[in-house]
C-alpha atoms as a PDB file:
ATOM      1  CA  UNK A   1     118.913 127.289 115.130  1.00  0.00           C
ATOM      2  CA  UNK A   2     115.304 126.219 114.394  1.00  0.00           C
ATOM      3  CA  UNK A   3     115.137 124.090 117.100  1.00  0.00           C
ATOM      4  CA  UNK A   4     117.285 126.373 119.819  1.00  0.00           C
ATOM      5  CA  UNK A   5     114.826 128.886 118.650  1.00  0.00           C
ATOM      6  CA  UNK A   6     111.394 126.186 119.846  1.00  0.00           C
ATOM      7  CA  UNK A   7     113.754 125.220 123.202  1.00  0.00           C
ATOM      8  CA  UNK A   8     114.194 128.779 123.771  1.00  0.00           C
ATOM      9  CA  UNK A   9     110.687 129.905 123.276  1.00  0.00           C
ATOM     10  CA  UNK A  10     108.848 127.448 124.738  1.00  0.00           C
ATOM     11  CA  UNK A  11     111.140 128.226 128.239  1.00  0.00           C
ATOM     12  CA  UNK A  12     110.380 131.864 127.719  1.00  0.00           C
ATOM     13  CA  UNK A  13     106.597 130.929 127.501  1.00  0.00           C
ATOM     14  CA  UNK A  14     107.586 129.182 131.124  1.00  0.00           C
ATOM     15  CA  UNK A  15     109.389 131.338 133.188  1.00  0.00           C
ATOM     16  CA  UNK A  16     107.120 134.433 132.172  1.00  0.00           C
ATOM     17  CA  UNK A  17     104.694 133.245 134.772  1.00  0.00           C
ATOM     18  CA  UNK A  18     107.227 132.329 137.961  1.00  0.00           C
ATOM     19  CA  UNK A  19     107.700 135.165 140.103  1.00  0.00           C
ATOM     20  CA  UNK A  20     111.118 137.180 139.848  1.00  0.00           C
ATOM     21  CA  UNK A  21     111.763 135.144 136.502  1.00  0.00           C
ATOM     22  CA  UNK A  22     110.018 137.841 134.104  1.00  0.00           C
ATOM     23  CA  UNK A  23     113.428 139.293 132.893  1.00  0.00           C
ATOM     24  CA  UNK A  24     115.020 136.273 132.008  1.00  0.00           C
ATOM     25  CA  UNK A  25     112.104 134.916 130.174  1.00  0.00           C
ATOM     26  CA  UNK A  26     112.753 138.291 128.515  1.00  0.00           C
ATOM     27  CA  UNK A  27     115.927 137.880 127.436  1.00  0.00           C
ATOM     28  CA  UNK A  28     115.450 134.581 126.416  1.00  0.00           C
ATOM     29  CA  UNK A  29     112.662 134.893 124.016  1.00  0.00           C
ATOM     30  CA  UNK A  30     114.546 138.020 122.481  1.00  0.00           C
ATOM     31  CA  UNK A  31     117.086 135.513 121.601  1.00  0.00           C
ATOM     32  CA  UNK A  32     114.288 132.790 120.666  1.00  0.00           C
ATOM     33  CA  UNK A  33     112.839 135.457 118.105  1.00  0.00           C
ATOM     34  CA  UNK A  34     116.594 136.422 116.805  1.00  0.00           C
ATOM     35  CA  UNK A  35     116.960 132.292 115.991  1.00  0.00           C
ATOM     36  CA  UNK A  36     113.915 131.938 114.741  1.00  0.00           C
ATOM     37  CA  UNK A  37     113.845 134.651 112.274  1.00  0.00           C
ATOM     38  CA  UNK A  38     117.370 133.708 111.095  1.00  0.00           C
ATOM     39  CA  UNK A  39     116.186 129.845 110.855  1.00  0.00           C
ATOM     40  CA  UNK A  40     113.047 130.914 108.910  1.00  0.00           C
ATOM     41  CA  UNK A  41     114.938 132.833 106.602  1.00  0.00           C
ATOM     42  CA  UNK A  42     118.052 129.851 106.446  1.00  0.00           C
ATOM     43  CA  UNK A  43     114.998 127.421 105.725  1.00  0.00           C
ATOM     44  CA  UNK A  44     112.999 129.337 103.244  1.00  0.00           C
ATOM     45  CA  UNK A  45     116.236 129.292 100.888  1.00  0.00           C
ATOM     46  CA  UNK A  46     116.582 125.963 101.026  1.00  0.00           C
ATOM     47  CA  UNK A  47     113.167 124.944 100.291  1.00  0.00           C
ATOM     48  CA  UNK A  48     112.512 123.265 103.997  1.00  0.00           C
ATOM     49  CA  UNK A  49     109.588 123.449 105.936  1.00  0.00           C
ATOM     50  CA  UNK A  50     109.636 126.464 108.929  1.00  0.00           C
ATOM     51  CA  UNK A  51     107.284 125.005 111.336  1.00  0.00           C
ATOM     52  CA  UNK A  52     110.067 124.815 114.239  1.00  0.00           C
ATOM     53  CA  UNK A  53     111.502 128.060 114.326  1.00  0.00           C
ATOM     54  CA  UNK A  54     107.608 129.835 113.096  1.00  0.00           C
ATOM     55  CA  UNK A  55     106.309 127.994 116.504  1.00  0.00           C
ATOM     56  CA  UNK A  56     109.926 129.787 118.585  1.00  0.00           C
ATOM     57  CA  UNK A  57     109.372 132.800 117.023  1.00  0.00           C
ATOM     58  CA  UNK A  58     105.290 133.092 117.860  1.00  0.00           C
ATOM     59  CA  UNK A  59     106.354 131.427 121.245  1.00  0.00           C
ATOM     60  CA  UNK A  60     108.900 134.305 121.756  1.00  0.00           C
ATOM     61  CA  UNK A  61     106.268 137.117 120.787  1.00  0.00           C
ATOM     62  CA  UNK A  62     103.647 135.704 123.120  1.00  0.00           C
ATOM     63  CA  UNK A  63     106.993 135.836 126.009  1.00  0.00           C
ATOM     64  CA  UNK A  64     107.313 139.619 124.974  1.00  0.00           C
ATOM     65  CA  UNK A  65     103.886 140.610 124.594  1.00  0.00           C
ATOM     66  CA  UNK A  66     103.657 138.931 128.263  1.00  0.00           C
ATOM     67  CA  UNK A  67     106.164 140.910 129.322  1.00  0.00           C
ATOM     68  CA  UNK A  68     105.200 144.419 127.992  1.00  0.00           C
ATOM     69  CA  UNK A  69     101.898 143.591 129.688  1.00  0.00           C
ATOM     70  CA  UNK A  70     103.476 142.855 133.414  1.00  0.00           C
ATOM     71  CA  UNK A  71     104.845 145.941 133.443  1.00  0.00           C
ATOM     72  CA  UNK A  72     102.033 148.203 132.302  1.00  0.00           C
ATOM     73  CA  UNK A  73      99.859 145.940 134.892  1.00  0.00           C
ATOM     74  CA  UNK A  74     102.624 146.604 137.553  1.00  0.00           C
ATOM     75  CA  UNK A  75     102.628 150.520 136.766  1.00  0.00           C
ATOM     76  CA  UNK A  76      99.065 150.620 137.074  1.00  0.00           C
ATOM     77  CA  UNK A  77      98.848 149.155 140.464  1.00  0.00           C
ATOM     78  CA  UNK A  78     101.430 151.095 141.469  1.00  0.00           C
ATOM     79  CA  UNK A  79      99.905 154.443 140.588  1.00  0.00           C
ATOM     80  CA  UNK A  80      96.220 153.164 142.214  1.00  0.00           C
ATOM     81  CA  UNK A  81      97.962 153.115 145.389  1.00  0.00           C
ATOM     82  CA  UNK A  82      99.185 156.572 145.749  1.00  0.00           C
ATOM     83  CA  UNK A  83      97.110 158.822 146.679  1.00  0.00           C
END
């Protein structure tokens, strides 16, 4: 899961900036986050280190964070152009 969580995050991180793509970098760096969070705490038990799935996981909340942001950006070009 650690490293499904790095693969996962690291195509988020990817597709956020390719036009049309912003929803399925969405989706996939929910999923990233959900992997990496369970491999973190799958890891921590076992005494392992959680660089791989702490990289998906701040990967994944860059993705988000990305994504929140296209849409405010988007609403607020929208609402410049009405008049």
């Amino acid at each position: 899961m650690a490293v499904a969580s790095l693969v996962l995050g690291i195509l988020g991180i990817i597709l956020i900036f390719i036009p049309f793509m912003a929803t399925i970098a969405f989706i996939l760096a929910l999923i990233a986050l959900i992997f990496g969070l369970i491999a973190r705490g799958n890891l921590k038990t076992n005494g392992v280190s959680t660089g791989t799935p702490t990289i998906g996981v701040v990967l994944s909340v860059c993705t988000i964070a990305l994504y929140i942001l296209s849409w405010i950006w988007a609403y607020q070009a929208i609402a410049a152009l009405q008049i």
